[in-house]
C-alpha atoms as a PDB file:
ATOM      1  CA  UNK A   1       0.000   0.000   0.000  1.00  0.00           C
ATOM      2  CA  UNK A   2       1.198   3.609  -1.242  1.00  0.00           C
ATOM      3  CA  UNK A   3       2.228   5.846   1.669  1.00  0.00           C
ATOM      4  CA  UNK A   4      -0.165   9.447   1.680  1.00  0.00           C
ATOM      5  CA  UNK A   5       2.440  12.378   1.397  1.00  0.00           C
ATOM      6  CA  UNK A   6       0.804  14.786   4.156  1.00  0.00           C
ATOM      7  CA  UNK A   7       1.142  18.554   2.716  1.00  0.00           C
ATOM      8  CA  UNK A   8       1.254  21.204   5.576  1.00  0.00           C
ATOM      9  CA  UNK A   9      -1.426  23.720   5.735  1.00  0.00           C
ATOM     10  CA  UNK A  10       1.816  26.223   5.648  1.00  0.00           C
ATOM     11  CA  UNK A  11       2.839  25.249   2.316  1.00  0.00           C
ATOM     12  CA  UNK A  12      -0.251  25.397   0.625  1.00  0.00           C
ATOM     13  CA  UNK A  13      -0.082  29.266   1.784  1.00  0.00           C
ATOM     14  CA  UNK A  14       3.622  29.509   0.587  1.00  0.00           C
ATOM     15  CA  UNK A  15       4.716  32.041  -2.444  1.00  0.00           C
ATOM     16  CA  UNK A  16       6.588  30.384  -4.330  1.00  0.00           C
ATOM     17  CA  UNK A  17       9.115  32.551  -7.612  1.00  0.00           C
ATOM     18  CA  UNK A  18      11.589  31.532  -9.984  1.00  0.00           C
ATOM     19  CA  UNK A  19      15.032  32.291  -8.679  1.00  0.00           C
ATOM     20  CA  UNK A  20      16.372  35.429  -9.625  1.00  0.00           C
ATOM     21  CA  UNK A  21      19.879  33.577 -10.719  1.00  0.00           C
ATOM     22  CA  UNK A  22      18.546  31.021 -12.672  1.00  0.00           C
ATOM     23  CA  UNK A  23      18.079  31.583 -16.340  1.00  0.00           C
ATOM     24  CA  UNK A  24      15.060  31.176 -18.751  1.00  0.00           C
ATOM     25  CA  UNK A  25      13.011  31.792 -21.261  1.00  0.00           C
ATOM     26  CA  UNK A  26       9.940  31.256 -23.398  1.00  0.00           C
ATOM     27  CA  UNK A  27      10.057  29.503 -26.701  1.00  0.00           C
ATOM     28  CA  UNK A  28       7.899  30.722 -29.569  1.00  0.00           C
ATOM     29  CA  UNK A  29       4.992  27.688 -28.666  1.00  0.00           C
ATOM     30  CA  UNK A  30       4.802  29.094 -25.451  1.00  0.00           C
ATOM     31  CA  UNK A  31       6.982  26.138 -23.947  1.00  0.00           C
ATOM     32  CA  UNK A  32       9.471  27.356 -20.679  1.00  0.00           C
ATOM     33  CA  UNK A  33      12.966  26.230 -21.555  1.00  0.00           C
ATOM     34  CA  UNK A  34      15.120  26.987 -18.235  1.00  0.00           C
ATOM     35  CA  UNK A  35      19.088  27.078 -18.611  1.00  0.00           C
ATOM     36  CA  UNK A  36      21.080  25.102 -15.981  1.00  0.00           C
ATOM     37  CA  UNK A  37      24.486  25.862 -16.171  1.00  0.00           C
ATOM     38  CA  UNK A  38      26.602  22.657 -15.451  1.00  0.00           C
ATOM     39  CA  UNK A  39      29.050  23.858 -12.480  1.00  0.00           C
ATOM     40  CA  UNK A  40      31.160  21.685 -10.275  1.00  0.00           C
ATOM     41  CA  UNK A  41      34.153  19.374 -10.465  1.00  0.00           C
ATOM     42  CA  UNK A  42      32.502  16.555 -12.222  1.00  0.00           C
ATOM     43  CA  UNK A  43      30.624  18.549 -14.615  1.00  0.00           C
ATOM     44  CA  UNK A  44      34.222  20.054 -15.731  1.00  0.00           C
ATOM     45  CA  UNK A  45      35.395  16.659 -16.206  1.00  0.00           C
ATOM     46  CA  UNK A  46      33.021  15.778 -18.128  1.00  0.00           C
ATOM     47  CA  UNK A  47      32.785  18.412 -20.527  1.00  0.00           C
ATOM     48  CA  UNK A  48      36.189  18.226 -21.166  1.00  0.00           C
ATOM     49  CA  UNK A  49      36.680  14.598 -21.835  1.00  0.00           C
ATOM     50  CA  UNK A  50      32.500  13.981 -22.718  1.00  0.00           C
ATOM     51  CA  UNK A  51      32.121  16.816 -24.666  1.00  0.00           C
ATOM     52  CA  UNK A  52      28.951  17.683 -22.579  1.00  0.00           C
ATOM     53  CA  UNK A  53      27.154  20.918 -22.699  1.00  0.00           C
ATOM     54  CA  UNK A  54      28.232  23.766 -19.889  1.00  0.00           C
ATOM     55  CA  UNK A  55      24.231  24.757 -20.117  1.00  0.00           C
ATOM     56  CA  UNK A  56      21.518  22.110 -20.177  1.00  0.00           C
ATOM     57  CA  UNK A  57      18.428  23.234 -21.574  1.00  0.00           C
ATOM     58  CA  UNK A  58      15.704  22.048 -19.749  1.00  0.00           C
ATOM     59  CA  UNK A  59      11.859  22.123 -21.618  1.00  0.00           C
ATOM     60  CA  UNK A  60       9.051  22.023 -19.253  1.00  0.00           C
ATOM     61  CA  UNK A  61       5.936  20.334 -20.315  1.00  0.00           C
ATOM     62  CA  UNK A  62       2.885  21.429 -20.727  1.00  0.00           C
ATOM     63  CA  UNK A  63       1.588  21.383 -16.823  1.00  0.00           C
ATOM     64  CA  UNK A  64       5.294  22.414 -15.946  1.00  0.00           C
ATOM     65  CA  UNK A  65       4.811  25.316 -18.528  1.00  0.00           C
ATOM     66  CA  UNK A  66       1.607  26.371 -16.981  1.00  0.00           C
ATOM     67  CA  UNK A  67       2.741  25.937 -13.183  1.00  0.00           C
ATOM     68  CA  UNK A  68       5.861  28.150 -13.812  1.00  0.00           C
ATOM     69  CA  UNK A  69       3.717  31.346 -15.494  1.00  0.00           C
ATOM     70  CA  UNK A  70       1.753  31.083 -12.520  1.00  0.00           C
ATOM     71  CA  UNK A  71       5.104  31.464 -10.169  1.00  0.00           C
ATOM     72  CA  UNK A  72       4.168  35.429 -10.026  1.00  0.00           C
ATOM     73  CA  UNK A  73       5.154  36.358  -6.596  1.00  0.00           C
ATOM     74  CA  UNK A  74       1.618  37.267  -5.621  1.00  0.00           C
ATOM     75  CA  UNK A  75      -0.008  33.159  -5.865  1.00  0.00           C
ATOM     76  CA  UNK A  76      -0.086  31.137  -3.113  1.00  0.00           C
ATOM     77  CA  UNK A  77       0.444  26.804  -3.618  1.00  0.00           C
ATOM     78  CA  UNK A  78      -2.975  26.668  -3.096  1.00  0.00           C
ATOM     79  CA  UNK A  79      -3.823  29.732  -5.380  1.00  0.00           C
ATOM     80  CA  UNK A  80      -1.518  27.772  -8.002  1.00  0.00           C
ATOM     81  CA  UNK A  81      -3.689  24.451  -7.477  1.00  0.00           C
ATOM     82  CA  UNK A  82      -7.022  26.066  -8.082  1.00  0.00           C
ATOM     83  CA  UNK A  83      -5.350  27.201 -11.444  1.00  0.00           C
ATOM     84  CA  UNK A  84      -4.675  24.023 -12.816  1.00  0.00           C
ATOM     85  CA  UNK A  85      -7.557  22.511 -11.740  1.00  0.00           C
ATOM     86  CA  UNK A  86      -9.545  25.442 -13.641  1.00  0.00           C
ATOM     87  CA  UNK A  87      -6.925  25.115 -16.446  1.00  0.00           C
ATOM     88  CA  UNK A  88      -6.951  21.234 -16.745  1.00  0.00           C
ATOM     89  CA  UNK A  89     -10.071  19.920 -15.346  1.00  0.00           C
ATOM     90  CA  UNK A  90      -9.451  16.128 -16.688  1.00  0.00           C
ATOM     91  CA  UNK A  91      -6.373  16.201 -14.164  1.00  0.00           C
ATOM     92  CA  UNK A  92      -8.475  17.560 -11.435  1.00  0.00           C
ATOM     93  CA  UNK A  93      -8.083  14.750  -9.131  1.00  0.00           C
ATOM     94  CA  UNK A  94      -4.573  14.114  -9.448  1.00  0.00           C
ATOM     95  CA  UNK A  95      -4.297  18.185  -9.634  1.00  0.00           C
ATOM     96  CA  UNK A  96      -2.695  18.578  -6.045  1.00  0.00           C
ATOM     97  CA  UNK A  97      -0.140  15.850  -5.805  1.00  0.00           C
ATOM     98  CA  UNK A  98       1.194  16.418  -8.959  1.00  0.00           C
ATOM     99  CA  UNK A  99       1.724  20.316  -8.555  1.00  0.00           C
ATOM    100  CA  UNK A 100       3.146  20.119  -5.080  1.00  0.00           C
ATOM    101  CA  UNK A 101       5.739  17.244  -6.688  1.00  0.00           C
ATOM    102  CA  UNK A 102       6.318  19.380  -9.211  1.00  0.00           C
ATOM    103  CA  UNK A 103       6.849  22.532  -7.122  1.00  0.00           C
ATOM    104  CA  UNK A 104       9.258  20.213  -4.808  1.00  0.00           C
ATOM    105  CA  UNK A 105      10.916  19.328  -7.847  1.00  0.00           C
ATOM    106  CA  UNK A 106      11.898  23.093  -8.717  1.00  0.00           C
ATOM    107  CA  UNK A 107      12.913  23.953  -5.061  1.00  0.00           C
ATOM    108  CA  UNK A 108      15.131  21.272  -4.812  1.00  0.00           C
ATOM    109  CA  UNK A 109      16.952  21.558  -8.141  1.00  0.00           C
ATOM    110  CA  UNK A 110      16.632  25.895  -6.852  1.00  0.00           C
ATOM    111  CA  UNK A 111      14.838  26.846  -9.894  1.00  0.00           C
ATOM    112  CA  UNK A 112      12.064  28.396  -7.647  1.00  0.00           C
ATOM    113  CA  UNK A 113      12.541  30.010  -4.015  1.00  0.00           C
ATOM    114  CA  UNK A 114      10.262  31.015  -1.382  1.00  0.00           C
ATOM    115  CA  UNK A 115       9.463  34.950  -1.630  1.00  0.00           C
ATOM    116  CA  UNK A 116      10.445  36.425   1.350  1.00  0.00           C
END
């Protein structure tokens, strides 16, 4: 049986914004592209003997898309939520979970931060 992630009344009220040192933009289908820029000791390594890329381009989908426009610095998690429920009602019931994974996604990677 699948544990139940418990989401704190806290976070729901949260405001959530893209981080001011993290790049991106908006491609001409509407699509958010954010550029990570590969930093550390590893990433060196391999760009130099991998040939990989010092910026990864990362497209968000759709949802991810419509999540991130919403990352205003005035909407709450729960604001956010409501959204895409409104925005894609056929995901309604799966609405919550998979914005707040999202949204944990984008802290943890420091895409987003917490206005302050």
């Amino acid at each position: 049986m699948a544990k139940k992630k418990k989401i704190s009344q806290n976070y729901m009220d949260t405001v959530l914004i893209p981080n001011p040192a993290q790049k991106w933009s908006e491609r001409e289908d509407g699509i958010v592209v954010i550029h990570m820029e590969n930093k550390g000791f590893y990433h060196k390594i391999a760009q130099k003997f991998f040939h990989r890329p010092k910026v990864s381009h990362i497209a968000l989908d759709s949802y991810g898309t419509a999540v991130w426009k919403l990352l205003d610095g005035n909407r709450t998690v729960f604001d956010m939520v409501n959204q895409m429920k409104q925005s894609f009602p056929d995901e309604e019931a799966r609405m919550l979970d998979r914005v707040v994974t999202f949204l944990h996604t984008l802290q943890v990677n420091h895409f987003i931060i917490k206005k302050v």
